[in-house]
Protein backbone atom coordinates (compact mmCIF):
# COMPACT_ATOMS: atom_id res chain seq x y z
CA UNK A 1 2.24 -57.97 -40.93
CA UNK A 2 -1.09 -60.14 -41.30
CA UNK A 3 -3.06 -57.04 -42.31
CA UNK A 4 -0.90 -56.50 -45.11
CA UNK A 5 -0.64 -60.73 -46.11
CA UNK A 6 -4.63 -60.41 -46.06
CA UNK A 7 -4.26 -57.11 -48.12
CA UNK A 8 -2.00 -59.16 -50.70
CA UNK A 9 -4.33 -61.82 -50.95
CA UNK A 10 -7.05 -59.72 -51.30
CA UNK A 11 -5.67 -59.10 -54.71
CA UNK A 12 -4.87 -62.44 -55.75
CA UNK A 13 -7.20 -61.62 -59.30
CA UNK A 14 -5.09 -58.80 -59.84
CA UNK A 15 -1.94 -60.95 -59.30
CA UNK A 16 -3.50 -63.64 -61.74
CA UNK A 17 -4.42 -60.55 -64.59
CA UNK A 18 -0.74 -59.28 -64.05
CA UNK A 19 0.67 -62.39 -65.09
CA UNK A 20 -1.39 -63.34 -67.49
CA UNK A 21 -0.60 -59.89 -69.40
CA UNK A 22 3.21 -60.29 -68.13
CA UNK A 23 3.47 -63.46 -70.05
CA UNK A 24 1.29 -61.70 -73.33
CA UNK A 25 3.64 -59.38 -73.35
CA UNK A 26 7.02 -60.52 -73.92
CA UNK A 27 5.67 -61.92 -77.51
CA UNK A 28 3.24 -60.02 -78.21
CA UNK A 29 3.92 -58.23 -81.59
CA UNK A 30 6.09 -61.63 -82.56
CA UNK A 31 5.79 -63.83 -85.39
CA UNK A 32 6.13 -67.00 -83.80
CA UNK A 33 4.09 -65.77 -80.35
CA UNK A 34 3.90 -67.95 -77.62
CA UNK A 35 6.57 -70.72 -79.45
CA UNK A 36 9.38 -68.90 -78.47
CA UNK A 37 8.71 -69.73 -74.80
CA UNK A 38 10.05 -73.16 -76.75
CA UNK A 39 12.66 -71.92 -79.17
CA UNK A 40 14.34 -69.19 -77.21
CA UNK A 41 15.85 -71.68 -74.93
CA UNK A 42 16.54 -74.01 -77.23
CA UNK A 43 18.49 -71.62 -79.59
CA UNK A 44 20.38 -70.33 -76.50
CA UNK A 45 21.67 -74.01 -75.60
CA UNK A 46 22.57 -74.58 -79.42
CA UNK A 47 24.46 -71.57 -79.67
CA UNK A 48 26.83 -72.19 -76.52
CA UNK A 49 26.68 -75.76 -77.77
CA UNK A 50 27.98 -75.22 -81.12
CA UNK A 51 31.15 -72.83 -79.21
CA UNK A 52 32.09 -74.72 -76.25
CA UNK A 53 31.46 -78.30 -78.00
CA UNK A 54 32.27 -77.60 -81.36
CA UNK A 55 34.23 -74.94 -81.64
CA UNK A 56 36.34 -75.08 -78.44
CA UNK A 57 36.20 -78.95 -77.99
CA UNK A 58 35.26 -79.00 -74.22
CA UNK A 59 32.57 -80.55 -72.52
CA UNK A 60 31.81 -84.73 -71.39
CA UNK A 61 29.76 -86.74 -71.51
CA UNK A 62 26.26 -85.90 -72.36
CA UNK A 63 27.44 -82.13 -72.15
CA UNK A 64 24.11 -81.09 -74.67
CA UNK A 65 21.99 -82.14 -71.27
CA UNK A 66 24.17 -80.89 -68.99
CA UNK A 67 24.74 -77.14 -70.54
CA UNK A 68 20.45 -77.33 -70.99
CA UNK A 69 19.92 -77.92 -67.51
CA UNK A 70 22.07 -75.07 -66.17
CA UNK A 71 20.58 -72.55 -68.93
CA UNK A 72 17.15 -73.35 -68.46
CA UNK A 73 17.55 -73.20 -64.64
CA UNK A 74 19.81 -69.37 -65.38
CA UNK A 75 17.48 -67.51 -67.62
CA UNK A 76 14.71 -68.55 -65.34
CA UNK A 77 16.73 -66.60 -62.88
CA UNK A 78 18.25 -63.75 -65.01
CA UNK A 79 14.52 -62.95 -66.74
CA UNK A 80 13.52 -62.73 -63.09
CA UNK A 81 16.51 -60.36 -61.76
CA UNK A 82 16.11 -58.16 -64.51
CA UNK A 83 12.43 -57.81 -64.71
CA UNK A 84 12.27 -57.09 -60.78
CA UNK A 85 14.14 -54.02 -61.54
CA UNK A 86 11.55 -52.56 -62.91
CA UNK A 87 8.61 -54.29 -61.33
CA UNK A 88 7.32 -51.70 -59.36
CA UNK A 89 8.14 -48.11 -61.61
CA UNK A 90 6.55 -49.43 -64.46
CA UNK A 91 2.91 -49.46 -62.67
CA UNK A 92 3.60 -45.98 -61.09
CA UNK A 93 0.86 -44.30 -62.68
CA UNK A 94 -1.46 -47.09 -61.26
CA UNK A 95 0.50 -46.57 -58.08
CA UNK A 96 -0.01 -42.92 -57.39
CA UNK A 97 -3.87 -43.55 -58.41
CA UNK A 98 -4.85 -46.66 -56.13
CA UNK A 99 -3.89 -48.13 -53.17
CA UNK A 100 -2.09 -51.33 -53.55
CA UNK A 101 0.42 -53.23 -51.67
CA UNK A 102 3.68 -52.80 -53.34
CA UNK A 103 4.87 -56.20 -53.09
CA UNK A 104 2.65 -57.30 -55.08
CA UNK A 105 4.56 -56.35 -58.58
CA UNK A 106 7.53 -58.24 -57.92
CA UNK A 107 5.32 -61.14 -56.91
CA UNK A 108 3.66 -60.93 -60.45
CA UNK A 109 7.34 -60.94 -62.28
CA UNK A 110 8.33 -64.37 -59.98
CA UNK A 111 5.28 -65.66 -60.76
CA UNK A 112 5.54 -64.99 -64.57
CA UNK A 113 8.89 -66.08 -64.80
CA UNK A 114 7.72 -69.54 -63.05
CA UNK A 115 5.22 -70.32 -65.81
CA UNK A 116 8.00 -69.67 -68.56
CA UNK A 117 10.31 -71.92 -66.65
CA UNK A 118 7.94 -74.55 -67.12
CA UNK A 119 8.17 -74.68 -70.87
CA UNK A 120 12.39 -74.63 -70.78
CA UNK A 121 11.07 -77.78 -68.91
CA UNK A 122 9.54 -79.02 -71.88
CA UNK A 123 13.22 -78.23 -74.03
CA UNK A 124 14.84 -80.30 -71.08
CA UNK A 125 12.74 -83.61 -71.09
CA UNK A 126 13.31 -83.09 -75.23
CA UNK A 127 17.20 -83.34 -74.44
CA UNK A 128 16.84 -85.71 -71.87
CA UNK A 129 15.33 -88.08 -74.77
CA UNK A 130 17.47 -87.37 -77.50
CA UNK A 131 20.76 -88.20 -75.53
CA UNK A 132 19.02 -90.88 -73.95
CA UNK A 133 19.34 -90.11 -70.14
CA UNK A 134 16.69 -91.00 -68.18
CA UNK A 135 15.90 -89.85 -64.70
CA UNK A 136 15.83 -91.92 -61.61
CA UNK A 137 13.27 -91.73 -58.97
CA UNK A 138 15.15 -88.91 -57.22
CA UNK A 139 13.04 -86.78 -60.04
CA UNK A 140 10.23 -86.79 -57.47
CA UNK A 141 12.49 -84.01 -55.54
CA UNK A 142 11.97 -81.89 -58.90
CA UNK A 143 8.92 -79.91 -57.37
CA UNK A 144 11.10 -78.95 -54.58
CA UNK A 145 13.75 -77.92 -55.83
CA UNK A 146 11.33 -75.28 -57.82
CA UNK A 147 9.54 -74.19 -55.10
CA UNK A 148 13.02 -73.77 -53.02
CA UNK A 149 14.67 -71.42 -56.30
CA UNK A 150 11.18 -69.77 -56.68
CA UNK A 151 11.60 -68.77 -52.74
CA UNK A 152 14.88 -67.57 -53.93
CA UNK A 153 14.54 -65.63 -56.38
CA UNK A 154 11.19 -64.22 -54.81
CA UNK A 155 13.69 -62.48 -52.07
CA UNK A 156 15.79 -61.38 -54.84
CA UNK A 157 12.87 -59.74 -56.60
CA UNK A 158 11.27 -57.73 -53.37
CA UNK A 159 14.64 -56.79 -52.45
CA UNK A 160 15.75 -55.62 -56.10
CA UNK A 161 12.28 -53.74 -56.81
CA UNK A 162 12.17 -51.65 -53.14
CA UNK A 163 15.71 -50.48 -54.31
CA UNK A 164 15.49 -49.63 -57.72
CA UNK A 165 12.46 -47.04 -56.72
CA UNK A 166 15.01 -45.59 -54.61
CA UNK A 167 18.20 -46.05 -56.58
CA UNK A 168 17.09 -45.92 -60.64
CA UNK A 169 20.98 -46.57 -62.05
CA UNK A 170 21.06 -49.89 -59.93
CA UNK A 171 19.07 -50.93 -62.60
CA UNK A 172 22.31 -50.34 -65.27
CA UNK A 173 24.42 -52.41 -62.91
CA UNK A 174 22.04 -55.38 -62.72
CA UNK A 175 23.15 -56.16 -65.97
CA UNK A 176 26.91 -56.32 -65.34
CA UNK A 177 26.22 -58.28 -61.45
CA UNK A 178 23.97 -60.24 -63.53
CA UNK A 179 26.70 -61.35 -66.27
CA UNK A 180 29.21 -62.19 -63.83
CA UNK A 181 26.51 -64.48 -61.85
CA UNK A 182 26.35 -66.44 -64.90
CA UNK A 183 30.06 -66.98 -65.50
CA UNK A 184 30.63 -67.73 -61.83
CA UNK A 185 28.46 -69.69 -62.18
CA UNK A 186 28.65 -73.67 -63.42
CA UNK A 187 26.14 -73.01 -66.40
CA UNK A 188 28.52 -73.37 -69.29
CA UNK A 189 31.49 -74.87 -67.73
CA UNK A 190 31.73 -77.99 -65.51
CA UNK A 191 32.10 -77.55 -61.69
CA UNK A 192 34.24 -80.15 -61.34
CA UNK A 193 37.32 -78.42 -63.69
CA UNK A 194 37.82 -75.88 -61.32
CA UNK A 195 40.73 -74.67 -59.70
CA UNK A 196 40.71 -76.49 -56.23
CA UNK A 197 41.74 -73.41 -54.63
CA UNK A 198 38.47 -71.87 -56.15
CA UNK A 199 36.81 -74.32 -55.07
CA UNK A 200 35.02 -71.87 -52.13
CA UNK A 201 33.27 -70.01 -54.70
CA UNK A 202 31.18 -72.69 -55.66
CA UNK A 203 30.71 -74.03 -52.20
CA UNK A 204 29.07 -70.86 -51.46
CA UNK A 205 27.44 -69.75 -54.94
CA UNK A 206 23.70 -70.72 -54.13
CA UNK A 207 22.82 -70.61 -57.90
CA UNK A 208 24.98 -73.25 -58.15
CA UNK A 209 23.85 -75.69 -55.49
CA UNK A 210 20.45 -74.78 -57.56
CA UNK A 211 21.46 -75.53 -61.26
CA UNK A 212 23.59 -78.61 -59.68
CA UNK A 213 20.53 -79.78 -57.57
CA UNK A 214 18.33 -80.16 -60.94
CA UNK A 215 21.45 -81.79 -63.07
CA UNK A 216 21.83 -84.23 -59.58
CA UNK A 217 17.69 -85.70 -60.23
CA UNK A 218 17.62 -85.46 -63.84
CA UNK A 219 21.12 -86.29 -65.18
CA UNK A 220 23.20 -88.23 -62.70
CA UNK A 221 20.22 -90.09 -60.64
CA UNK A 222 21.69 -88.77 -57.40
CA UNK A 223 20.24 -86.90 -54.21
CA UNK A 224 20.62 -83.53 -54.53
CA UNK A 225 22.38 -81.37 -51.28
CA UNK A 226 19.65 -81.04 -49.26
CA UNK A 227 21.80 -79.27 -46.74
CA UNK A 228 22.73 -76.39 -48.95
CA UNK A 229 18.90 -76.56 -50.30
CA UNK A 230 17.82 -76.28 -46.80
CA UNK A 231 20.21 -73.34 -46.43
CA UNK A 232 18.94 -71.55 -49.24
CA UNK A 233 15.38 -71.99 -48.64
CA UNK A 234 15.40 -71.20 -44.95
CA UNK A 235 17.80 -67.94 -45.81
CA UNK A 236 14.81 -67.53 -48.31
CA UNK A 237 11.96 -67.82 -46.25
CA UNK A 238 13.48 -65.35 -43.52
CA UNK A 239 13.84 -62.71 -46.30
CA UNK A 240 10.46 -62.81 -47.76
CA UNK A 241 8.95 -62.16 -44.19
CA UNK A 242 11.51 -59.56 -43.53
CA UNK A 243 11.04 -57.68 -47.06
CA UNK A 244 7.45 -58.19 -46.60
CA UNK A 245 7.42 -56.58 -43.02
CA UNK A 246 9.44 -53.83 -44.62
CA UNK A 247 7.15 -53.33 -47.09
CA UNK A 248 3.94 -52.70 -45.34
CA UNK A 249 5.92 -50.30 -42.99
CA UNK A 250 7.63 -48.07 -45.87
CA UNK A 251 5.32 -48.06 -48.62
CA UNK A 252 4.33 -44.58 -48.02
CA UNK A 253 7.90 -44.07 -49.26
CA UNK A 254 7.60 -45.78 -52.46
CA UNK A 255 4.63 -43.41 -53.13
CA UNK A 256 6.88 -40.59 -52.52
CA UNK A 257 9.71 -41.99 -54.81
CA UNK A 258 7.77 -42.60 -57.82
């Protein structure tokens, strides 16, 4: 297992190049280029705005920072879900040409994902201002909370990219497990209108102790969970090292896959 962490960071500048042309990549041939790492998220939260707000009449109090919160914090997570399905086929011809430890591919699309999180931060603070909420000192927890849904979805990614080498249609159901995440979700709607004897599905939804933890520092100057946190990261943490141990012992089957 240490032989194959030294391995990994052995090819930290490759990790660095693949994000680099990760993030080039998703606007490359665009107009607007890198700005849409600005106006994607912001067109997203004016669109479900404009429906639930305006059209259907729902949402409280400062719903406009509420609803950008959760879908910043969600398309973080859904870019990384469904680029990890593909993380490690797309680079098979590299693959099958030069050893390189598989794990790191899915590490590049976390790590991508992470820097384009950072600018729906941007979108967030702009909200944040133009309702007029301001954060209490419980925003110094922010950095946590990103490292502890980085850790997250980091698991999600190894696990999701080892499979879909094995298993290519997973990759077509993503999309649907990936939908009903986001309506089970309290992204668009307001955890605390749900049916009490629903109630459970919250309780143990860890994207929503996540997208609640953020709205707790930067909305509602509260302490976030830190027992479900703690949950979540330590559930985390035991998954990277076992993906990671599974990794350098079946990568010969990878090879074989692709």
């Amino acid at each position: 297992m240490m032989k194959y962490l030294k391995e990994i960071l052995k090819r930290k500048d490759l990790i660095t190049y693949l994000i680099r042309s990760g993030l080039k990549a998703e606007h490359r041939n665009s107009f607007l280029g890198y700005f849409w790492w600005l106006l994607d998220p912001l067109l997203n939260v004016m669109v479900y705005y404009f429906v639930v707000a305006i059209v259907l009449g729902q949402g409280g109090e400062n719903y406009g920072v509420y609803l950008v919160i959760g879908l910043v914090t969600w398309r973080w997570m859904s870019s990384n879900i469904n680029g990890s399905s593909k993380a490690i086929t797309r680079y098979s011809s590299i693959i099958n040409q030069v050893y390189l430890p598989k794990s790191i591919f899915p590490l590049t699309v976390s790590g991508t994902q992470l820097i384009n999180f950072s600018f729906g931060l941007i979108v967030i603070a702009l909200f944040l201002l133009f309702f007029g909420v301001v954060p209490g000192w419980q925003i110094v927890f922010l950095p946590i909370i990103i490292l502890i849904q980085f850790m997250f979805l980091l698991a999600l990614s190894l696990l999701i990219s080892f499979v879909c080498v094995f298993v290519r249609d997973i990759d077509n159901i993503i999309t649907h497990i990936v939908r009903i995440m986001f309506y089970a979700s309290p992204i668009i709607w307001e955890g605390s209108r749900i049916p009490e004897k629903y109630e459970w599905a919250v309780t143990l939804n860890p994207v929503a102790h996540i997208v609640n933890a953020y709205r707790d520092i930067l909305m509602y100057q509260t302490v976030p969970n830190f027992f479900a946190l703690f949950v979540i990261a330590l559930v985390s943490i035991v998954s990277i090292i076992m993906l990671l141990s599974y990794y350098s012992r079946n990568e010969h089957k990878i090879i074989k896959a692709l």
